[in-house]
Protein backbone atom coordinates (compact mmCIF):
# COMPACT_ATOMS: atom_id res chain seq x y z
CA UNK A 1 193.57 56.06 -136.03
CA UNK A 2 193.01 57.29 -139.67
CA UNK A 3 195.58 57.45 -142.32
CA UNK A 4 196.47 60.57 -143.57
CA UNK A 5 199.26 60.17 -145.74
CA UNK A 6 200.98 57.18 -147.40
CA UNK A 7 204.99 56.69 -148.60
CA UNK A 8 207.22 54.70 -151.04
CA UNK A 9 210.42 55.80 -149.11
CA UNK A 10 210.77 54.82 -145.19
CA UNK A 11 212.91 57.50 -144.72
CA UNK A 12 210.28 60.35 -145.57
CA UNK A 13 208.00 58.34 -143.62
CA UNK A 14 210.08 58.53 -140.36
CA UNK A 15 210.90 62.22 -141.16
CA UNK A 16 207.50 63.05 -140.98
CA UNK A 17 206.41 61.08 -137.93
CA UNK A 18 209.49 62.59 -136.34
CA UNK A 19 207.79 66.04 -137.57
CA UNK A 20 204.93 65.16 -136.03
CA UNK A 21 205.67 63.48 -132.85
CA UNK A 22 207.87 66.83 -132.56
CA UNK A 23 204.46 68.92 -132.07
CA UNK A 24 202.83 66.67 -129.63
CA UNK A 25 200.93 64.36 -131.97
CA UNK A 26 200.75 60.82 -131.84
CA UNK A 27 201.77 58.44 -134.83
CA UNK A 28 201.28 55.32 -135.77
CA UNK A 29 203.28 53.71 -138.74
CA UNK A 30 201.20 51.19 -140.67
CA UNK A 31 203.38 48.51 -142.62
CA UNK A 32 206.83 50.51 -141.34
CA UNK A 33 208.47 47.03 -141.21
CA UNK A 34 207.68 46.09 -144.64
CA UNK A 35 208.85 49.31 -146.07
CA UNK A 36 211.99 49.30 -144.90
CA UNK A 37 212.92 45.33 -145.61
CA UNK A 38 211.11 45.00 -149.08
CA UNK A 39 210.09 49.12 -150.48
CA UNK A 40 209.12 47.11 -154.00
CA UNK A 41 206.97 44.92 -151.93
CA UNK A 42 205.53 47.46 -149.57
CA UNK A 43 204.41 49.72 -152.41
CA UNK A 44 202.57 47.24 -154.51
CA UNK A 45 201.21 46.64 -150.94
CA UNK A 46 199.75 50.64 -150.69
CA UNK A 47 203.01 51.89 -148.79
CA UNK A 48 203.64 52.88 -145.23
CA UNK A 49 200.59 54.33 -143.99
CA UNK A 50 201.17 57.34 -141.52
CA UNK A 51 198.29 57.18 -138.59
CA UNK A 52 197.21 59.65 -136.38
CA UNK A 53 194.32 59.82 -133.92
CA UNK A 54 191.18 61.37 -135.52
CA UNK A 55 191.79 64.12 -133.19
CA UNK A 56 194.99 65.07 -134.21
CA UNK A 57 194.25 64.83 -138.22
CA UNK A 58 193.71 68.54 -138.94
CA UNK A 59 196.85 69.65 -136.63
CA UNK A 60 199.05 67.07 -137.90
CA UNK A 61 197.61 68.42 -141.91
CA UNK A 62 198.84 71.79 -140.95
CA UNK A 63 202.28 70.98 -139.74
CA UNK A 64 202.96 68.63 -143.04
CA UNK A 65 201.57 71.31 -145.35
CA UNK A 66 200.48 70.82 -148.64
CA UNK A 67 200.33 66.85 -149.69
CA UNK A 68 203.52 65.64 -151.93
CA UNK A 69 202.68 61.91 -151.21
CA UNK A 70 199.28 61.63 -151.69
CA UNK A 71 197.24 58.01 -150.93
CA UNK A 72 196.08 58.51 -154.71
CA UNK A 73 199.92 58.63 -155.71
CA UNK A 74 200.54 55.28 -153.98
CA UNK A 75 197.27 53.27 -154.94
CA UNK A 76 198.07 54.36 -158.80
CA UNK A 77 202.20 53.01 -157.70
CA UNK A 78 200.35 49.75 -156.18
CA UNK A 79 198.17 49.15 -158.99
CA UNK A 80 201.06 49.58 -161.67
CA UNK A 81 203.64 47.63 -159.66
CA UNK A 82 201.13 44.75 -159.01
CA UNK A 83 200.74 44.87 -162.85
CA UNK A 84 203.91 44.86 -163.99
CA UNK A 85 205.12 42.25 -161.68
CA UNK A 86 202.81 40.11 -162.44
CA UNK A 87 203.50 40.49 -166.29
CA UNK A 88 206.98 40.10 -165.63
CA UNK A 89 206.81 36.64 -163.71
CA UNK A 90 204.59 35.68 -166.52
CA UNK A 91 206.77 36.28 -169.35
CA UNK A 92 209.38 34.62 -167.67
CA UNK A 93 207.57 31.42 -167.08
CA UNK A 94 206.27 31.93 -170.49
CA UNK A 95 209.74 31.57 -171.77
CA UNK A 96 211.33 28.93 -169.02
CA UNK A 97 208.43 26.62 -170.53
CA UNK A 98 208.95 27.37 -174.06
CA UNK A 99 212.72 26.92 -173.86
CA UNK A 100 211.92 23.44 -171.51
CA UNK A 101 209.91 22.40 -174.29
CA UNK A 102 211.88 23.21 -177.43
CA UNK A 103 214.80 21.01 -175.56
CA UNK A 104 212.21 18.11 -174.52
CA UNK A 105 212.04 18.84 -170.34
CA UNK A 106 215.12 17.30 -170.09
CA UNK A 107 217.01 17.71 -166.41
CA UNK A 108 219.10 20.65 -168.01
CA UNK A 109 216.17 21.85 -169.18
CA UNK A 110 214.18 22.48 -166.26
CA UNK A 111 217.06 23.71 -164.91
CA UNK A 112 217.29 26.45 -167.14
CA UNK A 113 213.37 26.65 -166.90
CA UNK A 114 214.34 27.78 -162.91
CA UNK A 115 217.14 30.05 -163.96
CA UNK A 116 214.47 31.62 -166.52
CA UNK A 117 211.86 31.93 -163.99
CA UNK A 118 214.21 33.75 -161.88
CA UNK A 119 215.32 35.78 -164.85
CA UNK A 120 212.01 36.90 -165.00
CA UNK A 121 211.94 38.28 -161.43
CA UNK A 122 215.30 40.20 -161.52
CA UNK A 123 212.89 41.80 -164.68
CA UNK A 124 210.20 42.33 -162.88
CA UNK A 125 212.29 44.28 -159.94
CA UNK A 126 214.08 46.28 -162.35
CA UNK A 127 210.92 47.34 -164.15
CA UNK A 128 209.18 48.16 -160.79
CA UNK A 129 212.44 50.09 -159.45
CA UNK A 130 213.05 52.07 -162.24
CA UNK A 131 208.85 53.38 -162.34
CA UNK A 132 209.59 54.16 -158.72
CA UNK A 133 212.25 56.03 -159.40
CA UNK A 134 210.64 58.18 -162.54
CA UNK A 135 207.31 58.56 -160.02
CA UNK A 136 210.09 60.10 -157.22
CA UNK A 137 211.30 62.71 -159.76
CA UNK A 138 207.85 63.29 -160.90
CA UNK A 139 206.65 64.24 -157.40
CA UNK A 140 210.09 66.89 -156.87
């Protein structure tokens, strides 16, 4: 099977294999599970992969018509979620240890060290929703 396109959203995803399946060709959908439980996940992941049998690649081309999700468009989304995610946890550590510190890792203070560290994660999912959301509008 070779993947010919790739998706943020599940539902476009199962739209087009719905498309697909609708003119007699075959598709597989790579990562569908992951996509639908955890998008934010599944894109810094590459997205759901739509499969079809070599065979069936330039047919199933011609029915989707002209590329709107592009696998380019979804490794550039993986690359910058990865980044910012990871820049995000780190700045949140960054400050759960700085704030531990300044109050001399007592028990309350790790304690807010935890509740800073997951601070930083509610950050990072905000900051990685709301580029998915500009890259959506971008691609209408």
């Amino acid at each position: 099977m070779k993947t010919i396109r790739r998706y943020t959203d599940p539902t476009r995803a199962h739209f087009d294999q719905s498309l697909l399946e609708g003119h007699g060709v075959s598709v597989f959908l790579k990562n569908e599970n992951m996509g639908s439980m955890a998008p934010i996940f599944s894109a810094a992941n590459g997205g759901i992969e739509l499969q079809v049998d070599e065979e069936d690649v330039e047919k199933a081309l011609q029915v989707l018509g002209p590329e709107s999700n592009n696998p380019e468009k979804v490794n550039e989304l993986s690359s910058e979620l990865n980044r910012l995610f990871g820049f995000s946890v780190l700045c949140g550590l960054l400050s759960a240890f700085l704030h531990s510190a300044s109050q001399g890792f007592s028990l309350e203070a790790v304690d807010r060290t935890v509740t800073a560290g997951i601070a930083g994660f509610f950050v990072a999912v905000v900051a990685i929703s709301s580029l998915k959301r500009l890259l959506g509008k971008s691609r209408e």
